[in-house]
Protein backbone atom coordinates (compact mmCIF):
# COMPACT_ATOMS: atom_id res chain seq x y z
CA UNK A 1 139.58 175.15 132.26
CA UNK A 2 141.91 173.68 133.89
CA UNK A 3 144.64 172.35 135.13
CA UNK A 4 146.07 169.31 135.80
CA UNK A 5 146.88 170.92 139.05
CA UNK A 6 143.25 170.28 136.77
CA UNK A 7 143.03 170.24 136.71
CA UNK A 8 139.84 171.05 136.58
CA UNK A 9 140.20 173.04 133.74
CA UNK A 10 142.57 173.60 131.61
CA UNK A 11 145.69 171.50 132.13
CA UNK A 12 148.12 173.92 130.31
CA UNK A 13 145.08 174.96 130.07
CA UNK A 14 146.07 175.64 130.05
CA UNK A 15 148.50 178.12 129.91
CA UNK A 16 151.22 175.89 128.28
CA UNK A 17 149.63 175.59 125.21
CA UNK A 18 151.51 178.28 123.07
CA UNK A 19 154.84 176.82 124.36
CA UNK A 20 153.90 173.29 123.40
CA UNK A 21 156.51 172.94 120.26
CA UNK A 22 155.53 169.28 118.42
CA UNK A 23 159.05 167.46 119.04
CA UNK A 24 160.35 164.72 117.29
CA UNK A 25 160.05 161.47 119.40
CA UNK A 26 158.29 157.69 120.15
CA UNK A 27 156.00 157.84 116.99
CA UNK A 28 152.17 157.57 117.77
CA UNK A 29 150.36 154.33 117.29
CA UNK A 30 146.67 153.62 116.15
CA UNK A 31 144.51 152.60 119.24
CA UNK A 32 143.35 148.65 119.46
CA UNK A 33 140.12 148.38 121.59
CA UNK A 34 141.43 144.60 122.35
CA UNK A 35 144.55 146.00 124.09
CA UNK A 36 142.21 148.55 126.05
CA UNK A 37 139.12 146.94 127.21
CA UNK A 38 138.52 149.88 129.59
CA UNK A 39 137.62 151.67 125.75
CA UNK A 40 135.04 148.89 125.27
CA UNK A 41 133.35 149.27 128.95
CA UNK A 42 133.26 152.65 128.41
CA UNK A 43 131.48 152.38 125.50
CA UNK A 44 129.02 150.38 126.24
CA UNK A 45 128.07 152.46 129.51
CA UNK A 46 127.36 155.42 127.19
CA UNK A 47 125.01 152.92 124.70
CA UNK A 48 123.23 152.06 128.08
CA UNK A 49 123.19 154.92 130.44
CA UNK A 50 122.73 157.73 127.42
CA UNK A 51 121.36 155.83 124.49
CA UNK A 52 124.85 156.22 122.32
CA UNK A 53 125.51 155.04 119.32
CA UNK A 54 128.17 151.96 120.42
CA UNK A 55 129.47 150.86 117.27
CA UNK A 56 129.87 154.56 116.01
CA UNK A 57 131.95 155.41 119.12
CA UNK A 58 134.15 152.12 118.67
CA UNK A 59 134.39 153.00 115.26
CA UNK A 60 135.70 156.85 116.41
CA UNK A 61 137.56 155.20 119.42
CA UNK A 62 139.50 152.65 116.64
CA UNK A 63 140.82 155.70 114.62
CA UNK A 64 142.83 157.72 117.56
CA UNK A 65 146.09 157.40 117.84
CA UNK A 66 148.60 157.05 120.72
CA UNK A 67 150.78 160.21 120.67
CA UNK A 68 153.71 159.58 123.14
CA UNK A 69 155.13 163.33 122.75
CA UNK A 70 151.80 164.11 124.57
CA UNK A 71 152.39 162.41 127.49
CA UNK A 72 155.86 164.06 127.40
CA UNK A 73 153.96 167.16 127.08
CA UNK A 74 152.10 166.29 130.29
CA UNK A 75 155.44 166.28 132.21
CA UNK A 76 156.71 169.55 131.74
CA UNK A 77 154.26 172.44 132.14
CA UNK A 78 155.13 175.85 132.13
CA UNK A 79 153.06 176.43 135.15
CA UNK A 80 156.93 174.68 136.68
CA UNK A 81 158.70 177.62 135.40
CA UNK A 82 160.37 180.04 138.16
CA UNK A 83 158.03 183.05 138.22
CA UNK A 84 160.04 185.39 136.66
CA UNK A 85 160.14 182.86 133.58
CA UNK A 86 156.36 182.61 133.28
CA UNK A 87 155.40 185.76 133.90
CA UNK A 88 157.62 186.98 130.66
CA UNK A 89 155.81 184.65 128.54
CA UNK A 90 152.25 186.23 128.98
CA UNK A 91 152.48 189.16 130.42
CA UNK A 92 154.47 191.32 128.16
CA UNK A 93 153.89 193.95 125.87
CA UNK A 94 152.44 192.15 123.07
CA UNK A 95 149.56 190.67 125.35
CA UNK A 96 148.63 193.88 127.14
CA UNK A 97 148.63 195.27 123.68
CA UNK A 98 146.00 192.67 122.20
CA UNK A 99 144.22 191.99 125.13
CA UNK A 100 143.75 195.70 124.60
CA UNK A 101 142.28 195.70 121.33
CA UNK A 102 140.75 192.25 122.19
CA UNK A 103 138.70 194.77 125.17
CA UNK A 104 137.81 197.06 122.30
CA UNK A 105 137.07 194.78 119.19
CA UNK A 106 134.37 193.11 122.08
CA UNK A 107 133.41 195.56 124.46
CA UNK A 108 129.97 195.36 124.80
CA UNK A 109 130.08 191.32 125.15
CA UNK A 110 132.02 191.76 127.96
CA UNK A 111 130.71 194.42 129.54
CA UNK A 112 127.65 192.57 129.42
CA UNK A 113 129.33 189.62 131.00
CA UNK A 114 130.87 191.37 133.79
CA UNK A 115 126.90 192.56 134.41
CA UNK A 116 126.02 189.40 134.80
CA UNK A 117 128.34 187.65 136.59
CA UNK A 118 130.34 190.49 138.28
CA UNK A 119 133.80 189.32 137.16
CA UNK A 120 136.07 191.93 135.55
CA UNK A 121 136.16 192.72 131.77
CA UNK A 122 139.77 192.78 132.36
CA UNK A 123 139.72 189.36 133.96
CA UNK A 124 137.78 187.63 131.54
CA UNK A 125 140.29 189.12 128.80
CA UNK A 126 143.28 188.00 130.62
CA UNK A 127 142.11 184.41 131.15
CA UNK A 128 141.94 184.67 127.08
CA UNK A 129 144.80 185.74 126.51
CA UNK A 130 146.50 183.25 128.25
CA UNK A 131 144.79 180.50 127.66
CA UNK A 132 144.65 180.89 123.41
CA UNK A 133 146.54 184.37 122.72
CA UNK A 134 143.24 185.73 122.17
CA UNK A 135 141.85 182.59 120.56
CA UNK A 136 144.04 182.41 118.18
CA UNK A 137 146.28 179.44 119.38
CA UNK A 138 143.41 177.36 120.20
CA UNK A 139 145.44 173.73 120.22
CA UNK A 140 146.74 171.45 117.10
CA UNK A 141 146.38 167.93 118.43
CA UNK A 142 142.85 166.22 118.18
CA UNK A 143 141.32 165.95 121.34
CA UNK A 144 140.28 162.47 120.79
CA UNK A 145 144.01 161.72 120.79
CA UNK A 146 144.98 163.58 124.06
CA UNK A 147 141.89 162.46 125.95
CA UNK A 148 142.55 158.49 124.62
CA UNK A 149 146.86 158.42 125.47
CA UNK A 150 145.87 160.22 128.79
CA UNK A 151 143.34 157.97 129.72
CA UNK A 152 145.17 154.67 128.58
CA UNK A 153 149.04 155.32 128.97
CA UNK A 154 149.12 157.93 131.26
CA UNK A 155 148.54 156.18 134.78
CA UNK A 156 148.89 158.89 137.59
CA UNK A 157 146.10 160.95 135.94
CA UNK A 158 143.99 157.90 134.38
CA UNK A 159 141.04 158.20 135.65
CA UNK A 160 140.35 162.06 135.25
CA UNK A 161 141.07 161.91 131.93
CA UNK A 162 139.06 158.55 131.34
CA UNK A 163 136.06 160.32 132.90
CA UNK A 164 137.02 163.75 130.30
CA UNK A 165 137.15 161.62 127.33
CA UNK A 166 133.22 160.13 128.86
CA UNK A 167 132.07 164.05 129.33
CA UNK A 168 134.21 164.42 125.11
CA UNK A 169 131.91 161.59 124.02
CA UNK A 170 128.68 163.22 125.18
CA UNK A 171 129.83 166.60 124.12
CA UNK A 172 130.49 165.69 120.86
CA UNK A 173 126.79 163.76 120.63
CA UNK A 174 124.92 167.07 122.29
CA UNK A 175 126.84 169.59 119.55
CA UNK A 176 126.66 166.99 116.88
CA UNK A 177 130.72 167.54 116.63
CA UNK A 178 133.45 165.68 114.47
CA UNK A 179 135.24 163.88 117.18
CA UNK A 180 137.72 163.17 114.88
CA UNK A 181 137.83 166.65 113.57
CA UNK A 182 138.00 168.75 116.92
CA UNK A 183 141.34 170.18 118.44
CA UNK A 184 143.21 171.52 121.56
CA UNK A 185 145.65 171.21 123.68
CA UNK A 186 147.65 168.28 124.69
CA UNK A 187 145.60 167.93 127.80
CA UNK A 188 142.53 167.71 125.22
CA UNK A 189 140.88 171.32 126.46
CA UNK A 190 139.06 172.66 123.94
CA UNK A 191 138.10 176.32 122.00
CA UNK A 192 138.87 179.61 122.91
CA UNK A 193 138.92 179.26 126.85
CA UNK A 194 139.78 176.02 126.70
CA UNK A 195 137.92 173.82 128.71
CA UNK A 196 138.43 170.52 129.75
CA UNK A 197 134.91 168.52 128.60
CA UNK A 198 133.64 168.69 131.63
CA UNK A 199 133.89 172.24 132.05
CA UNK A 200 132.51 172.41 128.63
CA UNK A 201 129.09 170.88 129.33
CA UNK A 202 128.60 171.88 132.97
CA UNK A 203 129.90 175.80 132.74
CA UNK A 204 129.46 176.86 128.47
CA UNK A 205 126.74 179.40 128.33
CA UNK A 206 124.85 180.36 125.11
CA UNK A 207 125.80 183.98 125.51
CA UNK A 208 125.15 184.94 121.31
CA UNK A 209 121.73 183.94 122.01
CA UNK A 210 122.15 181.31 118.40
CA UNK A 211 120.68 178.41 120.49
CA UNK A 212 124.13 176.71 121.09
CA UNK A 213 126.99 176.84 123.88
CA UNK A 214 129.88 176.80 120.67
CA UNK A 215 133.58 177.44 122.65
CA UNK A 216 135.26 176.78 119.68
CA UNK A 217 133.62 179.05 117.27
CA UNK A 218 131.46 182.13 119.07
CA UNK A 219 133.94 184.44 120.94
CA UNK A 220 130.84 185.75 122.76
CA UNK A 221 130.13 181.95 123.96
CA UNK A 222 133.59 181.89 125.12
CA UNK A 223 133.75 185.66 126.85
CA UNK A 224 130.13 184.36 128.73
CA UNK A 225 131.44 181.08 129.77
CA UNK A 226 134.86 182.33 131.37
CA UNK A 227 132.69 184.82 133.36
CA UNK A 228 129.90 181.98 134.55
CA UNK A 229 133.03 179.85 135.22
CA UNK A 230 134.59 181.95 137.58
CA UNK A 231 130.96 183.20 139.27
CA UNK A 232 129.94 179.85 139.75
CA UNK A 233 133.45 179.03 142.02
CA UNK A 234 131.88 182.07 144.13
CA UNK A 235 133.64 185.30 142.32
CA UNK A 236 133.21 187.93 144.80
CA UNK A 237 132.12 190.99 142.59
CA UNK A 238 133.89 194.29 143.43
CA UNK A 239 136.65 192.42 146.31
CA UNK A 240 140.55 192.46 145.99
CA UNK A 241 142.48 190.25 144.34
CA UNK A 242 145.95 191.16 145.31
CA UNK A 243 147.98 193.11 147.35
CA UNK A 244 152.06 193.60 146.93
CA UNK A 245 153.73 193.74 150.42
CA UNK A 246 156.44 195.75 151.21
CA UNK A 247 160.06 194.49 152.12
CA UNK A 248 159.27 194.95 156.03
CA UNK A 249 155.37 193.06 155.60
CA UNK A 250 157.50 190.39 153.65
CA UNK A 251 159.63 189.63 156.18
CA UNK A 252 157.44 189.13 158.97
CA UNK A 253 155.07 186.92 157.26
CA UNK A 254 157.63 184.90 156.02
CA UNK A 255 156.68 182.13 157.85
CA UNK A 256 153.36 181.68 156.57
CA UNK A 257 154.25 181.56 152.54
CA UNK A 258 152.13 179.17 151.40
CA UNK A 259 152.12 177.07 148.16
CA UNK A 260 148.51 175.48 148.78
CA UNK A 261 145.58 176.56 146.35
CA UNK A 262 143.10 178.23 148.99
CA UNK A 263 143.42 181.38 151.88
CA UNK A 264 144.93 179.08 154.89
CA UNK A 265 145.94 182.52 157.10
CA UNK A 266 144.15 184.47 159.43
CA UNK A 267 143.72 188.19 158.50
CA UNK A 268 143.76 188.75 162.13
CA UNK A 269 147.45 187.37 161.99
CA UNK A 270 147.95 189.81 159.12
CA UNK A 271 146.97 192.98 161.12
CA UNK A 272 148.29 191.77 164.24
CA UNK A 273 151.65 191.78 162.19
CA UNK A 274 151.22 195.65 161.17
CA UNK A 275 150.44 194.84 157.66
CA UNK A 276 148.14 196.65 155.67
CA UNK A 277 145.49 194.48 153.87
CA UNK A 278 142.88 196.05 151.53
CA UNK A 279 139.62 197.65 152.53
CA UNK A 280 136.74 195.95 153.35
CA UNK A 281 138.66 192.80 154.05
CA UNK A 282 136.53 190.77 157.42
CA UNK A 283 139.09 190.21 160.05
CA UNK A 284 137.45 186.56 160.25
CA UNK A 285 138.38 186.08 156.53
CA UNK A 286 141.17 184.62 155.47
CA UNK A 287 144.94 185.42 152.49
CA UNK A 288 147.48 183.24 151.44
CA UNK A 289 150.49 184.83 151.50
CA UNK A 290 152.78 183.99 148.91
CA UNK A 291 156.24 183.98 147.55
CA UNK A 292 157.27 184.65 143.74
CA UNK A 293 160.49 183.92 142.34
CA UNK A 294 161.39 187.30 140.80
CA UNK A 295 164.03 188.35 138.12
CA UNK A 296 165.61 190.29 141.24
CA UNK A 297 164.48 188.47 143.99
CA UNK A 298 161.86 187.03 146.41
CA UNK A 299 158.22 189.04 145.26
CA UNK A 300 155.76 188.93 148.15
CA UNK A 301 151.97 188.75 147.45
CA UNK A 302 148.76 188.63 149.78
CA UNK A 303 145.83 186.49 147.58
CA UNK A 304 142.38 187.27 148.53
CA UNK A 305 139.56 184.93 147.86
CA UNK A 306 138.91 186.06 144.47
CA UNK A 307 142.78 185.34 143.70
CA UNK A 308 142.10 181.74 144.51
CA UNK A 309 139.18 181.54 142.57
CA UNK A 310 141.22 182.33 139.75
CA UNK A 311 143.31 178.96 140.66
CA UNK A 312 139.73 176.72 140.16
CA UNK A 313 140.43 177.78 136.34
CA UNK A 314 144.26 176.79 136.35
CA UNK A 315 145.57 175.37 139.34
CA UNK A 316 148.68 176.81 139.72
CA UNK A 317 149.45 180.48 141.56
CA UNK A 318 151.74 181.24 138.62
CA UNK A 319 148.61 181.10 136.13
CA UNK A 320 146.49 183.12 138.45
CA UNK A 321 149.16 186.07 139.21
CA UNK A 322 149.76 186.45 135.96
CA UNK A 323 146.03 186.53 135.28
CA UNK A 324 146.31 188.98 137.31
CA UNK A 325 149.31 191.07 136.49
CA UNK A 326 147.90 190.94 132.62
CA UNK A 327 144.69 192.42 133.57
CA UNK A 328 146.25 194.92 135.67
CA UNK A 329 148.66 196.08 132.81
CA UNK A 330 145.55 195.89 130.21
CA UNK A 331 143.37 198.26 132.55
CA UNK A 332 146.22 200.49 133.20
CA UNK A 333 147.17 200.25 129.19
CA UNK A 334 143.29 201.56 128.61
CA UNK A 335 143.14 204.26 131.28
CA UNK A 336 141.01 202.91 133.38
């Protein structure tokens, strides 16, 4: 998932993908391993390190293509979108209507998930629904095309996405995958959660018990892996996420809005302001507090831990409020 931000994750994951409308523009060009020798190196590490087949991966590396309109894609992220903007395009009635059914259709996956790993069903379905609608918008461009433009022609993120198309190459070896076949995102994350590669092979979980970690195919693979995602970047089971503060809280911790990705202020300087936190917060813990740009105005937020947790999947606070606001509405939506 992330990011990208990263973008550990998902780029969009990323959460851009359903906006990502395939404009005219430079056409795409076939890949020539003499023009990138870092293709060739790369290569050969995997023949000698992992026992790949070389001349198949040259062969696989020779038939991508250099898609320009993805590196455009790369520049303009919805995760840049005012907050008001974003949070209209997932969290809306449509989403908190399928991630509804989505709840139902899987229940006891998730539930067991949530067991397990002690994230939220509603969390887990949220991250979904952002990231694919569900899985049903899952990515159109071949993921050996992203990973190769963003790795070769994409110089400020180079080398993260030289090291993803590495972790593609293995991925596709271990599953015994088409790389020429697969799809995702213009960042090259792949399947219903969509991971980056990296993700993929360190955080997929077998969770249909059918011997294989399948992202793209197994909804229960997918529902498993978002949990053990999120528990492995030390989910607190059963803590806040979020609180709203109040016009009066908002303007006295004005001053410490931040727009970093981790809990830089002191609860203590929290309650020493007079403003409420959730229970069962330790005064030597740590919030961010943060400001949202809202249809009607400035929108005032305290993140807990597990808040930024949720930015290890997408790192962006837009993606992980509205992670949050979705899976709010969808456990309101069932009663719950």
């Amino acid at each position: 998932m992330t990011r990208p931000r990263i973008w550990r994750h998902s780029l969009l994951a990323f959460a851009a993908l359903p906006l990502l409308t395939l404009f005219a523009g430079p056409l795409a060009f076939a890949v020539s391993l003499e023009k990138y020798p870092q293709l060739i190196e790369l290569t050969e590490r995997l023949s000698s390190r992992h026992g790949l087949d070389r001349e198949r991966m040259n062969d696989w590396l020779g038939e991508a293509k250099i898609k320009p309109k993805i590196i455009e894609a790369m520049e303009r992220p919805a995760e840049q979108l005012p907050w008001h903007r974003y949070q209209a395009l997932f969290v809306n009635n449509a989403s908190i209507n399928h991630g509804v059914q989505f709840i139902k259709t899987h229940a006891r996956t998730l539930a067991r998930a949530e067991a397990q790993y002690g994230v939220p069903v509603e969390i887990i379905t949220a991250i979904i629904g952002i990231e694919t609608r569900y899985g049903t918008v899952t990515g159109s461009l071949r993921v050996l095309d992203s990973l190769v433009t963003l790795s070769m022609e994409y110089p400020r993120r180079s080398k993260f996405f030289l090291s993803e198309l590495e972790h593609y190459l293995l991925l596709v070896a271990r599953q015994r995958l088409d790389p020429l076949v697969v799809k995702g995102s213009y960042a090259g994350a792949i399947g219903v959660p969509q991971f980056m590669p990296s993700s993929y092979r360190r955080f997929a979980v077998d969770f249909d018990n059918d011997g294989k970690a399948d992202l793209i195919n197994s909804v229960a693979d997918a529902i498993g892996s978002v949990a053990n995602y999120l528990g492995e970047h030390r989910w607190h089971p059963g803590e806040p996420i979020v609180t709203r503060l109040t016009d009066s809280a908002a303007t006295v911790l004005d001053p410490y809005v931040t727009r970093k990705l981790k809990a830089n202020t002191p609860v203590a300087t929290v309650s020493a302001a007079g403003v409420s936190l959730a229970e069962g917060i330790a005064l030597d813990a740590s919030v961010g507090v943060m400001r949202f740009d809202g249809a009607l105005g400035k929108d005032y937020r305290l993140g807990y831990h597990n808040f930024f947790v949720i930015t290890r999947y997408n790192r962006s606070q837009n993606y992980a409020m509205s992670v949050f606001e979705l899976a709010e509405r969808i456990s309101r939506a069932l009663g719950s």
